[in-house]
N, C-alpha and C. Protein backbone atom coordinates (compact mmCIF):
# COMPACT_ATOMS: atom_id res chain seq x y z
N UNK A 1 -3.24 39.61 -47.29
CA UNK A 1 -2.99 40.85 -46.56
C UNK A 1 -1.49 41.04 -46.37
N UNK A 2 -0.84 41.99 -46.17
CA UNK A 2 0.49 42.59 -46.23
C UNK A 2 0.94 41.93 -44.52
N UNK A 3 1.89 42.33 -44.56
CA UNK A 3 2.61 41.85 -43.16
C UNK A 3 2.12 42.47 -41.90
N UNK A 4 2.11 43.91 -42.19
CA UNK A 4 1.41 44.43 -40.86
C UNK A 4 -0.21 44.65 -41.00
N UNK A 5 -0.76 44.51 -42.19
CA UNK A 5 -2.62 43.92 -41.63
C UNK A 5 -2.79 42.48 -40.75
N UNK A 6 -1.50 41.58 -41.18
CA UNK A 6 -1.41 40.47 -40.61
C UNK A 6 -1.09 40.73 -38.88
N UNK A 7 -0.49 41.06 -38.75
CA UNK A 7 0.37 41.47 -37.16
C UNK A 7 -1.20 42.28 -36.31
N UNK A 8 -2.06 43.07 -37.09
CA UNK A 8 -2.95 43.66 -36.94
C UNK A 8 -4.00 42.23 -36.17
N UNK A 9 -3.84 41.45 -37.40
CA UNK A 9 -5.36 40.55 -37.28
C UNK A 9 -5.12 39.47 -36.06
N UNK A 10 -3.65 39.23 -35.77
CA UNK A 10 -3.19 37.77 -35.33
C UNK A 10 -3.26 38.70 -33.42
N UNK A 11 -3.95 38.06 -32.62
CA UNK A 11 -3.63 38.07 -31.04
C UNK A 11 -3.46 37.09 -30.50
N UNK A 12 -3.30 36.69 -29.16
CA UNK A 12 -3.19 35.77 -28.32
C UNK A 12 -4.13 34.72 -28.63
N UNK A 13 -4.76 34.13 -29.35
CA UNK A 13 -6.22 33.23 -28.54
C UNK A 13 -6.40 32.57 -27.81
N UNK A 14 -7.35 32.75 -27.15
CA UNK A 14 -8.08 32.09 -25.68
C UNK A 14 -8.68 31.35 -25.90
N UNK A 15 -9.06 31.43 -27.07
CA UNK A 15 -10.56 30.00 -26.83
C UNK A 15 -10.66 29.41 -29.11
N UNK A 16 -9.92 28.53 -29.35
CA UNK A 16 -9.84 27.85 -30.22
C UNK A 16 -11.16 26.96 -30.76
N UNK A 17 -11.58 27.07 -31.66
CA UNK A 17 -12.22 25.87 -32.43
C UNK A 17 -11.86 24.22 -32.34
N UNK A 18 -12.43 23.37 -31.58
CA UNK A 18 -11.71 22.16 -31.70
C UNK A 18 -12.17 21.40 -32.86
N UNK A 19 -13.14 21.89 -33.52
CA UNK A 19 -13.49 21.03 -34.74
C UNK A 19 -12.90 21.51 -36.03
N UNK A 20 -11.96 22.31 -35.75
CA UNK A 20 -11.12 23.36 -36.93
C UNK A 20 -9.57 22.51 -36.75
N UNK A 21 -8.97 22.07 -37.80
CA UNK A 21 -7.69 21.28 -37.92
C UNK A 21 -7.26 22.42 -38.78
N UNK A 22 -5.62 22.32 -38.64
CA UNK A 22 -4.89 22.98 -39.46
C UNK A 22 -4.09 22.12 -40.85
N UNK A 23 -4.47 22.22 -42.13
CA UNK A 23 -3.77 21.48 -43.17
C UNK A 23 -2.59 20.76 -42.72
N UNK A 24 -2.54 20.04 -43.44
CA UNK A 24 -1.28 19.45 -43.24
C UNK A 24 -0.03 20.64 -43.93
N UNK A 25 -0.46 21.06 -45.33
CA UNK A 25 0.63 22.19 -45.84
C UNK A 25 0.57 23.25 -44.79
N UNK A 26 -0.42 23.66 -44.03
CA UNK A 26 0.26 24.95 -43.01
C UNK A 26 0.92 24.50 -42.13
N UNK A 27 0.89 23.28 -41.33
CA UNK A 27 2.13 22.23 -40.88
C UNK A 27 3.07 22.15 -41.07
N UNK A 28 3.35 22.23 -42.56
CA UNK A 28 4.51 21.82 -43.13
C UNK A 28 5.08 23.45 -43.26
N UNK A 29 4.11 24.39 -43.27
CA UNK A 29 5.18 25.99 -43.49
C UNK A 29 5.66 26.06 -41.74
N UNK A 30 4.78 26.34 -41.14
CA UNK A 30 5.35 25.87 -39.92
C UNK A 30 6.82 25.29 -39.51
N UNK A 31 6.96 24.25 -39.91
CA UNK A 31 8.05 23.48 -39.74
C UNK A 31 8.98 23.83 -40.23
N UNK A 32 8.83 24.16 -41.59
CA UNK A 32 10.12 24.63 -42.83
C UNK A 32 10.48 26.14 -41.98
N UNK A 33 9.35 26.88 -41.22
CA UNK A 33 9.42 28.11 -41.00
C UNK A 33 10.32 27.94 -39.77
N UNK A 34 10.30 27.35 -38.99
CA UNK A 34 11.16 26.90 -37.56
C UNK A 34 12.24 26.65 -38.02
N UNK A 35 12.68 25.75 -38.99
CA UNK A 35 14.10 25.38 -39.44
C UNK A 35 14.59 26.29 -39.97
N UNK A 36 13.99 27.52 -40.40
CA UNK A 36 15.11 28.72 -41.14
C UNK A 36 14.72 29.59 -40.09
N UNK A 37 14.40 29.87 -38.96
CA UNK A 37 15.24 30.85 -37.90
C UNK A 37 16.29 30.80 -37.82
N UNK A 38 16.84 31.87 -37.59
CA UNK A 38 17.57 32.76 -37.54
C UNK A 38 17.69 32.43 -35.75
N UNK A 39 19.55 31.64 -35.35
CA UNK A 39 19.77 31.52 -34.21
C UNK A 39 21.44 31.47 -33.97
N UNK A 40 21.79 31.72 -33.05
CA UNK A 40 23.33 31.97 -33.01
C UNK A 40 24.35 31.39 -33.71
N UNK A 41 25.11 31.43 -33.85
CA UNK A 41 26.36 31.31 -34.67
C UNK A 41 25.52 29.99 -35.56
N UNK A 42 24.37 30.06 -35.79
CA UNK A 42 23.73 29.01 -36.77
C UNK A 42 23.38 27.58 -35.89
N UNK A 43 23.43 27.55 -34.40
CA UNK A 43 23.86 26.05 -34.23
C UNK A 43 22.56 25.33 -33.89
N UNK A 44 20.98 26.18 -33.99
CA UNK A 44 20.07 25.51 -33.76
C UNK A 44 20.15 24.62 -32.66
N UNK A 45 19.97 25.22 -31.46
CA UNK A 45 21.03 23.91 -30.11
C UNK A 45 18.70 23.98 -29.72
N UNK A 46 18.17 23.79 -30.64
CA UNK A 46 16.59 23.60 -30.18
C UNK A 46 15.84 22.89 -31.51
N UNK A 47 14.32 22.18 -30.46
CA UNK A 47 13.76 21.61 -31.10
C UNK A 47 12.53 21.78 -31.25
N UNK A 48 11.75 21.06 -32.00
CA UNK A 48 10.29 21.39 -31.92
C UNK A 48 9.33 20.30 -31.69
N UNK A 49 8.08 20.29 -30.87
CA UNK A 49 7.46 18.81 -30.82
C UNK A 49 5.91 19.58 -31.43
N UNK A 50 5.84 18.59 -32.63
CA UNK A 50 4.55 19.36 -32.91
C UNK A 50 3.61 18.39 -32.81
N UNK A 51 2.36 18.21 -31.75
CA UNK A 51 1.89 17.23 -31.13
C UNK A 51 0.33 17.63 -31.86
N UNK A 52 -0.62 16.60 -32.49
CA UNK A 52 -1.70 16.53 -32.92
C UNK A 52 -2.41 15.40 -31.95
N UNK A 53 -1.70 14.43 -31.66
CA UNK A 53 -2.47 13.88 -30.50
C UNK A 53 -3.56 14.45 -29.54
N UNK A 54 -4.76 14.10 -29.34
CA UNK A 54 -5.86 15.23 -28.31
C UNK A 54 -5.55 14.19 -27.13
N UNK A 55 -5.55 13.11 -26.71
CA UNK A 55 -5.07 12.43 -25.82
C UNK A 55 -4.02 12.85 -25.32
N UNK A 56 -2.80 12.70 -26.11
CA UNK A 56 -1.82 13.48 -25.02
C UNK A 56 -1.67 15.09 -24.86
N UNK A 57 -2.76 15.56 -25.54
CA UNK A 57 -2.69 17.24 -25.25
C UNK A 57 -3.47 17.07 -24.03
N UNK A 58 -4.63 16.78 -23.93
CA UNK A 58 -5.37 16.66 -22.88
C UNK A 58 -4.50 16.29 -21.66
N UNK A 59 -3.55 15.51 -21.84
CA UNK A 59 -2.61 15.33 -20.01
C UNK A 59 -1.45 16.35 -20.28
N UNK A 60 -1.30 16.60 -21.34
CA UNK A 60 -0.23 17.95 -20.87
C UNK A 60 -1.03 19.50 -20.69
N UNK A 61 -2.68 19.33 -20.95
CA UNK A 61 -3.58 20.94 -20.17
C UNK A 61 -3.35 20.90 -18.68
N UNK A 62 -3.28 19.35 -17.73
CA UNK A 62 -3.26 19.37 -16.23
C UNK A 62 -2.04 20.29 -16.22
N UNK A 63 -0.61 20.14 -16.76
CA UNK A 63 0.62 20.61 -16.72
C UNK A 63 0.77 21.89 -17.28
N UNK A 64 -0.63 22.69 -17.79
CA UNK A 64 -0.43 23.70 -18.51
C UNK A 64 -1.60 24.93 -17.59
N UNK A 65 -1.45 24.88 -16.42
CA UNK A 65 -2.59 25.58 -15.81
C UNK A 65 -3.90 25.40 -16.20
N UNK A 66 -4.26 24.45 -16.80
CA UNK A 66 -5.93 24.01 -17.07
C UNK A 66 -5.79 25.03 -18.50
N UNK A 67 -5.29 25.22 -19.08
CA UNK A 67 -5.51 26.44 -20.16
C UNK A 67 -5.97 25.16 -21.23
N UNK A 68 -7.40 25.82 -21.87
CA UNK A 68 -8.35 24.74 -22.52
C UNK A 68 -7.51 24.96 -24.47
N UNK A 69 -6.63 25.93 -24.51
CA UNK A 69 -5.99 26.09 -25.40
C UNK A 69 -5.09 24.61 -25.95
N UNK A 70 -5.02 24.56 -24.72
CA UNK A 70 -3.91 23.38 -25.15
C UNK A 70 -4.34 21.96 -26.03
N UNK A 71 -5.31 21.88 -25.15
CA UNK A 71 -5.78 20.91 -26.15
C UNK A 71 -7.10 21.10 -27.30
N UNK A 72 -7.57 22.37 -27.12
CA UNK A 72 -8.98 22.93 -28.02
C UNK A 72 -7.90 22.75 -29.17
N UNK A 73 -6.89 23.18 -29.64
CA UNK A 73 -6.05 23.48 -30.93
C UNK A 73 -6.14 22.79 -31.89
N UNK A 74 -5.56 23.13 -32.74
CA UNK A 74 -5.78 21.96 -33.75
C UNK A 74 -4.76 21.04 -33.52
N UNK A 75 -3.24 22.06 -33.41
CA UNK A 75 -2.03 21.25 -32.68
C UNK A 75 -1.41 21.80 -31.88
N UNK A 76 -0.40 21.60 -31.01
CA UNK A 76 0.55 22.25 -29.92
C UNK A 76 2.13 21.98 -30.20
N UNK A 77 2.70 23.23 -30.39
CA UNK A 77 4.03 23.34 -30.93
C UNK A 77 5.08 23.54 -29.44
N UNK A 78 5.82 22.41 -28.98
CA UNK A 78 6.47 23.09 -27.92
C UNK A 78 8.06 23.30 -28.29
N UNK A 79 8.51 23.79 -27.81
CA UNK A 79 9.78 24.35 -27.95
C UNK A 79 10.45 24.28 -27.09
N UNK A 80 11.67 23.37 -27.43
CA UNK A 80 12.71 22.49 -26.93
C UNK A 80 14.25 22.95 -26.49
N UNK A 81 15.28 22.92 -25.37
CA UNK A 81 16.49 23.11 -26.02
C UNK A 81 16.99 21.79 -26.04
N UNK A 82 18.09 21.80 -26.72
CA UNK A 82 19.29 20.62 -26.63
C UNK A 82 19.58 20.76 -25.01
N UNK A 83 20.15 19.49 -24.36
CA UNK A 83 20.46 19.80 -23.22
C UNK A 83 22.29 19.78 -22.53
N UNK A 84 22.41 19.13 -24.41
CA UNK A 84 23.93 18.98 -23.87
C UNK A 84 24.17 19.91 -25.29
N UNK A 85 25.25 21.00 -24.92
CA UNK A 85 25.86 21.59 -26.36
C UNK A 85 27.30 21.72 -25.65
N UNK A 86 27.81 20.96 -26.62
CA UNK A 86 29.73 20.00 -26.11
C UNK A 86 30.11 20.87 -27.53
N UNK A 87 31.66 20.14 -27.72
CA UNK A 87 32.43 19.60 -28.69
C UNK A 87 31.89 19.34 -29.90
N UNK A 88 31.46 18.11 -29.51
CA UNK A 88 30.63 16.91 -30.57
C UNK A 88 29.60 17.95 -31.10
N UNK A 89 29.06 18.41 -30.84
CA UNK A 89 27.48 19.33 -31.11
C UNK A 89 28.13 20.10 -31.59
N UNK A 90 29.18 21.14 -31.92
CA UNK A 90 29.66 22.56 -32.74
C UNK A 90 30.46 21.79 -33.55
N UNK A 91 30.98 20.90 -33.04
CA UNK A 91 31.87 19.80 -34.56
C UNK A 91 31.08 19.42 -35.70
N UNK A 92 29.86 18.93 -35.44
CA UNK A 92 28.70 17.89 -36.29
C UNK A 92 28.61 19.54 -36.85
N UNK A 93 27.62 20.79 -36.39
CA UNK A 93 27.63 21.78 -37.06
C UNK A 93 28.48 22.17 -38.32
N UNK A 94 29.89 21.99 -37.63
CA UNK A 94 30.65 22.77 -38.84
C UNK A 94 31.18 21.71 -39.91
N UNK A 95 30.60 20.17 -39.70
CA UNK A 95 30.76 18.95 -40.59
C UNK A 95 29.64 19.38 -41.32
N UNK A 96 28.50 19.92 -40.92
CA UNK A 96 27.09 19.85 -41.47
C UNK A 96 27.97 21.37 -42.81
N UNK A 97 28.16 22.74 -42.35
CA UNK A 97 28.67 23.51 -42.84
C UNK A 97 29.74 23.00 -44.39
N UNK A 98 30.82 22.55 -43.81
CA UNK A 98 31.68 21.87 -44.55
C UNK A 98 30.70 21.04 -45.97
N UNK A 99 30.16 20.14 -45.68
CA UNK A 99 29.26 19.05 -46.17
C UNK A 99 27.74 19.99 -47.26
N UNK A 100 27.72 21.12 -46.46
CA UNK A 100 26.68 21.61 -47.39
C UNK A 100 26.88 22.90 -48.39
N UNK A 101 28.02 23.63 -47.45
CA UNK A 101 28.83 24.64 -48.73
C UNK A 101 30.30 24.28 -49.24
N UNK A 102 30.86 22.96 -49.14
CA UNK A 102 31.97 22.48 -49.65
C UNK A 102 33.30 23.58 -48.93
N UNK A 103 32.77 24.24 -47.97
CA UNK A 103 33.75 25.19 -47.49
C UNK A 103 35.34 24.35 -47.12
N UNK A 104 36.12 24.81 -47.41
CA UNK A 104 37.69 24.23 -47.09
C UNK A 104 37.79 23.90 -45.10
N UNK A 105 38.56 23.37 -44.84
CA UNK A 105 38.67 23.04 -43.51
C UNK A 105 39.33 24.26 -42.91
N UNK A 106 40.53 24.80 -43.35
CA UNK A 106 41.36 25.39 -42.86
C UNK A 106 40.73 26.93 -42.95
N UNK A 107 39.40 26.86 -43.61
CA UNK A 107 38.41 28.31 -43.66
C UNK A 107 37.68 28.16 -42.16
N UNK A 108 37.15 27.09 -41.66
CA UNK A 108 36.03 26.76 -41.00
C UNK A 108 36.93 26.39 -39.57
N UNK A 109 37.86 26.02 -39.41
CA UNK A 109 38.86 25.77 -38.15
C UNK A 109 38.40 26.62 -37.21
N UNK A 110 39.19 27.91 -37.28
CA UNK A 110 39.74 29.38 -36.83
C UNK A 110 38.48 29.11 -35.98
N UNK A 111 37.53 29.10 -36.86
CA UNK A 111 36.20 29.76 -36.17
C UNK A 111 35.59 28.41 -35.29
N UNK A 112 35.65 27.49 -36.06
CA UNK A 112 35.02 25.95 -35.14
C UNK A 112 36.29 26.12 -33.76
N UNK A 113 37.23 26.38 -33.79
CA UNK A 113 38.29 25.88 -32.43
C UNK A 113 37.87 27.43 -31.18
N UNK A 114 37.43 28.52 -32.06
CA UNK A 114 37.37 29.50 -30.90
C UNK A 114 35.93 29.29 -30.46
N UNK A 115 35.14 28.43 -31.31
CA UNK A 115 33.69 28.33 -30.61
C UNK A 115 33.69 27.44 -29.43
N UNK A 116 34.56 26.25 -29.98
CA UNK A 116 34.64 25.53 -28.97
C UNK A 116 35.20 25.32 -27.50
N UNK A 117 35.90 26.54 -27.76
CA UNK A 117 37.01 27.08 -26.29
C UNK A 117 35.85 27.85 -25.38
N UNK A 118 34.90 29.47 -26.40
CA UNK A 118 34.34 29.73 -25.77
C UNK A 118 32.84 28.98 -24.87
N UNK A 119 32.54 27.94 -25.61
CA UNK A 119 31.57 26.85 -24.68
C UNK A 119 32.11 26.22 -23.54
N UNK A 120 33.02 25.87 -23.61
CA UNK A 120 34.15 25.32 -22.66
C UNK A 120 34.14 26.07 -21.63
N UNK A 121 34.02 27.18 -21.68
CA UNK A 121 34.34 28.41 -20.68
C UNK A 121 32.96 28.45 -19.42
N UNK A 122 31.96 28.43 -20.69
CA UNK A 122 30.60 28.50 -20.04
C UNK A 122 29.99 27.78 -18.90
N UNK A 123 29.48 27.87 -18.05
CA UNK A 123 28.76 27.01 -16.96
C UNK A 123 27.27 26.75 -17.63
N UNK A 124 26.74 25.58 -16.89
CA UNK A 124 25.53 24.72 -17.56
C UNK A 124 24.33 25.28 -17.83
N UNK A 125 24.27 26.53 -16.93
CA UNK A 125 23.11 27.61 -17.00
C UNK A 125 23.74 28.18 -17.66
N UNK A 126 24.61 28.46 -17.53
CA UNK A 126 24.76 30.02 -19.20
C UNK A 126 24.36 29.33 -20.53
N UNK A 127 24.60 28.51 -20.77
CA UNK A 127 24.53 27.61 -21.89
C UNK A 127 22.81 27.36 -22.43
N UNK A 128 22.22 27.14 -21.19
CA UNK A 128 20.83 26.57 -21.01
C UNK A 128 20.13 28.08 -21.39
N UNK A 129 20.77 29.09 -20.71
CA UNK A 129 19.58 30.35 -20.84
C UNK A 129 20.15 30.92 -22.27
N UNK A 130 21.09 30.72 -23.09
CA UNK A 130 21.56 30.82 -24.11
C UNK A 130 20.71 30.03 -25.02
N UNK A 131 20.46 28.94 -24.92
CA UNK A 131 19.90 27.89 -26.16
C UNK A 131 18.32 28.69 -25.85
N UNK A 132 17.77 29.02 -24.87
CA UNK A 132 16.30 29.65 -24.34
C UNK A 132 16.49 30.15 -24.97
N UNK A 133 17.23 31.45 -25.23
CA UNK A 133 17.07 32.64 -26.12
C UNK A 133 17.03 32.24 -27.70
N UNK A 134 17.42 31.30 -28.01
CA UNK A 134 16.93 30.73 -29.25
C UNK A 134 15.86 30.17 -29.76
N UNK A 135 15.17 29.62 -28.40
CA UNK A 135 13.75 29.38 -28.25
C UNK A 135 12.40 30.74 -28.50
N UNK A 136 13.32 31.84 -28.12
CA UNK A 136 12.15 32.66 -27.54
C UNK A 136 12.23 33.47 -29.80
N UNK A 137 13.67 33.40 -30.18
CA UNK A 137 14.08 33.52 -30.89
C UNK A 137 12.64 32.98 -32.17
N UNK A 138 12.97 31.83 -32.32
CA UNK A 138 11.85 31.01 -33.22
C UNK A 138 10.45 30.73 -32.66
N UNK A 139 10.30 31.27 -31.84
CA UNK A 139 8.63 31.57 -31.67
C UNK A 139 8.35 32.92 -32.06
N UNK A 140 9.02 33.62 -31.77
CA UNK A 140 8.93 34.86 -32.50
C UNK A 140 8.52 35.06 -33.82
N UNK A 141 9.26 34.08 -34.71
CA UNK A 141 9.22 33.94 -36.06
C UNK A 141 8.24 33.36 -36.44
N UNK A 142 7.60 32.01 -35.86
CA UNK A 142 6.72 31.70 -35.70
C UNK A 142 5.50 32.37 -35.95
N UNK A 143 5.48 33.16 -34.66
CA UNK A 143 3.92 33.72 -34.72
C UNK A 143 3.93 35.01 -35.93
N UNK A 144 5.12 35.59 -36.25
CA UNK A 144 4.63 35.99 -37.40
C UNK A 144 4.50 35.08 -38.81
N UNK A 145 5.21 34.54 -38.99
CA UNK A 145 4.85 33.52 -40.20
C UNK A 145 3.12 33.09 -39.54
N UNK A 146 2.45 32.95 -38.52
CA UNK A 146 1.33 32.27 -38.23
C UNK A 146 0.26 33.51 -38.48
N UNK A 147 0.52 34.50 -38.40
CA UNK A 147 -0.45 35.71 -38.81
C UNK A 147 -0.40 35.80 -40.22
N UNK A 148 0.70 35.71 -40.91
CA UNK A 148 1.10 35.97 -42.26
C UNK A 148 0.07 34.93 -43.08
N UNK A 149 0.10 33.48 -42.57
CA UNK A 149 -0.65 32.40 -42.88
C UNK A 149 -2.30 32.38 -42.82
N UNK A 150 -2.91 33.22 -41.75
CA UNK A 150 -4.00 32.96 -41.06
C UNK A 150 -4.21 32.03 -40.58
N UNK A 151 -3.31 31.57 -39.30
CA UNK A 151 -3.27 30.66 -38.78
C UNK A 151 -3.20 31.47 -37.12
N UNK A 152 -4.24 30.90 -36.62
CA UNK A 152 -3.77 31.28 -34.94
C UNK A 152 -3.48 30.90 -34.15
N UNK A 153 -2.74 31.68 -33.17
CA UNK A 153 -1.29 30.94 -32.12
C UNK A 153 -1.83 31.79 -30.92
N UNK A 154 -1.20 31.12 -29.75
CA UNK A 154 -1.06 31.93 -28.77
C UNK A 154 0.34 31.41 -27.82
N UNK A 155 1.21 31.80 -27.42
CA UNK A 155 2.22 32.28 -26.88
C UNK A 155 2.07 31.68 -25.50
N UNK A 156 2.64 30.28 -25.21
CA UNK A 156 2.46 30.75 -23.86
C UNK A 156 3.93 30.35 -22.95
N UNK A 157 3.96 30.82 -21.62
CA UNK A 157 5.30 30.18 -21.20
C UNK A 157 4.05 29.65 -19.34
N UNK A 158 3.17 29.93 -19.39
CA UNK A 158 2.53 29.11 -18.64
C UNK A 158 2.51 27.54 -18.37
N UNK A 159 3.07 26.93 -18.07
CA UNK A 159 3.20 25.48 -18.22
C UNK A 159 4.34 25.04 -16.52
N UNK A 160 4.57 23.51 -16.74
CA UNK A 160 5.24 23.21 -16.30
C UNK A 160 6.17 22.30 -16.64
N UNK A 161 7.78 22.71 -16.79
CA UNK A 161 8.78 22.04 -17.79
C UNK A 161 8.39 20.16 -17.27
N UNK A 162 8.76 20.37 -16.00
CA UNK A 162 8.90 18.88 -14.93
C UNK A 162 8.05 18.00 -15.42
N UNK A 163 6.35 18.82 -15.72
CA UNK A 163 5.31 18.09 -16.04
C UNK A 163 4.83 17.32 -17.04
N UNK A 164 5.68 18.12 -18.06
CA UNK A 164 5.61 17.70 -19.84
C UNK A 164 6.85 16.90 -20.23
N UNK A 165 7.81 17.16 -19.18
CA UNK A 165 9.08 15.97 -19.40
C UNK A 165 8.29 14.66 -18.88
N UNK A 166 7.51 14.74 -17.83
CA UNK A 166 6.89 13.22 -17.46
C UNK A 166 5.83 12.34 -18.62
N UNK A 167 5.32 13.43 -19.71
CA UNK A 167 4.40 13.13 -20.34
C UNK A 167 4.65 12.57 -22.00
N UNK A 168 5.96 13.73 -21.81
CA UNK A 168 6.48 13.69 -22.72
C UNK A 168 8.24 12.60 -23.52
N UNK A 169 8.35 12.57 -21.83
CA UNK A 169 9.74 11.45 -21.63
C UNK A 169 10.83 12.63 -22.06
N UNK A 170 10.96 13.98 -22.00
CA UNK A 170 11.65 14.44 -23.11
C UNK A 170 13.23 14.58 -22.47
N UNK A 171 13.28 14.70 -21.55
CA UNK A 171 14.95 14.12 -20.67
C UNK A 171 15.15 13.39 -21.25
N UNK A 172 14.79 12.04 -21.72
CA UNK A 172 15.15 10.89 -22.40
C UNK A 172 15.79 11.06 -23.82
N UNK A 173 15.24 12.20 -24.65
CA UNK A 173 15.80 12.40 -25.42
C UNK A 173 16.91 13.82 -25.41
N UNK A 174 17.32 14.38 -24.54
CA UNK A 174 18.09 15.27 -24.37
C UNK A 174 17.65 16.35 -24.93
N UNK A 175 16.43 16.76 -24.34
CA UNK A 175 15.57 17.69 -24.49
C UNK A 175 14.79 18.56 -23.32
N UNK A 176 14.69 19.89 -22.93
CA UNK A 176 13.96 20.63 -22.27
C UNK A 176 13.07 21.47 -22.62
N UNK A 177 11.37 21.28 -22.51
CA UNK A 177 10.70 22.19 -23.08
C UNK A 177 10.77 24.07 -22.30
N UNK A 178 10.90 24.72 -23.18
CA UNK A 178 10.93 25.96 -22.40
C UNK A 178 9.26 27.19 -22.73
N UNK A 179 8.91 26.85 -23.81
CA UNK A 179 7.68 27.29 -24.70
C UNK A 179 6.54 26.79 -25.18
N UNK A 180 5.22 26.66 -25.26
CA UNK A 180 4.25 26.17 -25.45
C UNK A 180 3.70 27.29 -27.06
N UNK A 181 3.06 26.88 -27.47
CA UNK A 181 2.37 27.36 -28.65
C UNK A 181 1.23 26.61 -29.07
N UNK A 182 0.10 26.45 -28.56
CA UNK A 182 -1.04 26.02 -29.31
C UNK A 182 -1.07 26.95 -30.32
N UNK A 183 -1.99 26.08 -31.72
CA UNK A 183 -2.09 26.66 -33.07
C UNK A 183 -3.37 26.02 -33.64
N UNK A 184 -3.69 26.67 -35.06
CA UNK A 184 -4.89 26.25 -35.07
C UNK A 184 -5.83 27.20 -35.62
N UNK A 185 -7.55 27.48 -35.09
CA UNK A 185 -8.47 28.47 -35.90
C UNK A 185 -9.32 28.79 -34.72
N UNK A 186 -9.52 30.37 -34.25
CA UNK A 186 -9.94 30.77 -33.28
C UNK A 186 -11.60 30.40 -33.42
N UNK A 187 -12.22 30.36 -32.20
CA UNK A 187 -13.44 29.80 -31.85
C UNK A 187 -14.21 31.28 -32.79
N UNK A 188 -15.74 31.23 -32.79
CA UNK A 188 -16.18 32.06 -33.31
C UNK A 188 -16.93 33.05 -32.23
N UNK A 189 -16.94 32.59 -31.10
CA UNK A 189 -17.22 33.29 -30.29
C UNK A 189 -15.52 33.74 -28.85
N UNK A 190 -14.55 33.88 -29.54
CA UNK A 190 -13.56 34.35 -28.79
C UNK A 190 -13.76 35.88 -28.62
N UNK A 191 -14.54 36.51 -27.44
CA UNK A 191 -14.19 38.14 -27.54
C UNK A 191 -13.03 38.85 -27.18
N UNK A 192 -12.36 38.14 -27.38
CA UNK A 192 -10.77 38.70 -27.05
C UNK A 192 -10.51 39.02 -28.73
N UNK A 193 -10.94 38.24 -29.32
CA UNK A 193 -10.38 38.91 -30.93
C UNK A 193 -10.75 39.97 -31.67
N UNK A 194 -11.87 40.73 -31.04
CA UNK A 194 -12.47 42.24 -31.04
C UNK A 194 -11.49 42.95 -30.71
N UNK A 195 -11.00 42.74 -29.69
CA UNK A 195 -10.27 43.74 -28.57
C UNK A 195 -9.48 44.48 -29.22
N UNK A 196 -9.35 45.93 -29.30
CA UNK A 196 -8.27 46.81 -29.85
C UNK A 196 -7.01 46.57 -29.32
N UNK A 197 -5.72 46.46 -29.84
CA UNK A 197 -4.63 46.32 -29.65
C UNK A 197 -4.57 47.35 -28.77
N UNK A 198 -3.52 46.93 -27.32
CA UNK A 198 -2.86 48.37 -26.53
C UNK A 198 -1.36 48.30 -26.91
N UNK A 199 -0.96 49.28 -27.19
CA UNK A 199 0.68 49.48 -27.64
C UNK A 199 0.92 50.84 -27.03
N UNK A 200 2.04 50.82 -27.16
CA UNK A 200 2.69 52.27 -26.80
C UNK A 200 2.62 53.18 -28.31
N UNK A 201 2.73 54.15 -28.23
CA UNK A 201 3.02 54.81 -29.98
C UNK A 201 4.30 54.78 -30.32
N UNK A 202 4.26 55.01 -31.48
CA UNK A 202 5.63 54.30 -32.05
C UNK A 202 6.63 55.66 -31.58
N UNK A 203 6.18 56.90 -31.40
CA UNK A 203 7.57 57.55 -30.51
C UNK A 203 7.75 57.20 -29.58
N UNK A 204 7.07 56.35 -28.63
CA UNK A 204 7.28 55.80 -27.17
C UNK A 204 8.03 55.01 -27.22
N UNK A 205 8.42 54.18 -28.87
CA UNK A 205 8.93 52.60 -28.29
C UNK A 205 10.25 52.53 -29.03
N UNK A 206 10.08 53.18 -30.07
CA UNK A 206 10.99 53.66 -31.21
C UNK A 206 12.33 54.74 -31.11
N UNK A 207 13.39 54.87 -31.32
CA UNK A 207 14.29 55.93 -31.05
C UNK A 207 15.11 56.12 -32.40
N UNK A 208 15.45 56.88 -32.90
CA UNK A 208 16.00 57.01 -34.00
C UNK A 208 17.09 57.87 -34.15
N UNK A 209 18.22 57.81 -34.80
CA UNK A 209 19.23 58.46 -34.55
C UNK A 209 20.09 58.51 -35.92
């Protein structure tokens, strides 16, 4: 199906198949699909935990408002930021840059020394709700690559960060979850997947000039 029969077919789901697994290759588009978002000046300051475990999904549903999504899925994609973005972190970037388009130093400076002044500038929350927006960024992408696939997702920011760092240890690795995504194959009795889309019409949402 084309992109928007896809966008058509793909909603929220509520109620997942737990005896339905997702391939390992739609896993793997998944993943490849997260690593080519599209995020600020390229620096990917986020991560992804893509958890198949039903044991530890099951103690991160207490932390997820009881939502039976979490662990019905086939897997649960959460979405991470970096918690420290320094120096070192836009340096390694533009080593990674350097290292993968052979770009000259004295091309890549200008721009690595004013990035690094303007982080400098920033306070720990600007930074934090900055790397978020890169989060909200690649779930976005996500769930369309996941309609495109026939694969179903649902979106959630229902959770609790505190709760899934305890479960998850993810402070330990200099990590904050900000996004949840169970994924997977909707139950056969979900009546939410009937439901006609509500939207605005496209002159309501749309402006053109």
């Amino acid at each position: 199906m084309n992109v928007i029969d896809a966008l058509e077919w793909r909603y929220a789901t509520k109620k997942f198949d737990p005896d339905k697994e997702l391939s390992p290759e739609k896993i793997d588009i998944l993943k490849k699909a997260f690593n080519l978002t599209a995020t600020s000046y390229g620096l990917q300051p986020i991560k992804l935990l893509v958890i198949k475990d039903r044991e530890v999904r099951t103690k991160l549903r207490s932390h997820s408002w009881n939502q039976a999504q979490v662990s019905d899925a086939s897997h649960l994609l959460v979405f991470c930021i970096e918690t420290v973005i320094d120096k070192d972190y836009i340096v390694n970037y533009f080593n990674r840059v350097r290292e993968i388009r052979d770009t000259p130093e004295k091309i890549l400076d200008p721009f690595k020394n004013a990035l690094v002044k303007d982080f400098e500038k920033k306070s720990d929350e600007e930074i934090k709700s900055w790397a978020a927006n890169q989060a909200y960024l690649c779930m976005g992408n996500l769930l369309t690559v996941c309609a495109v696939e026939g694969i179903d997702a649902c979106p959630m920011e229902g959770f609790s960060a505190d709760g899934y760092d305890q479960v998850l240890n993810l402070s330990t690795k200099g990590l904050r979850p900000v996004l949840v995504m169970p994924v997977g194959h909707r139950a056969d009795d979900d009546f939410f997947a009937a439901f006609k889309k509500v939207r605005k019409t496209l002159d309501e949402c749309i402006i053109e000039l």
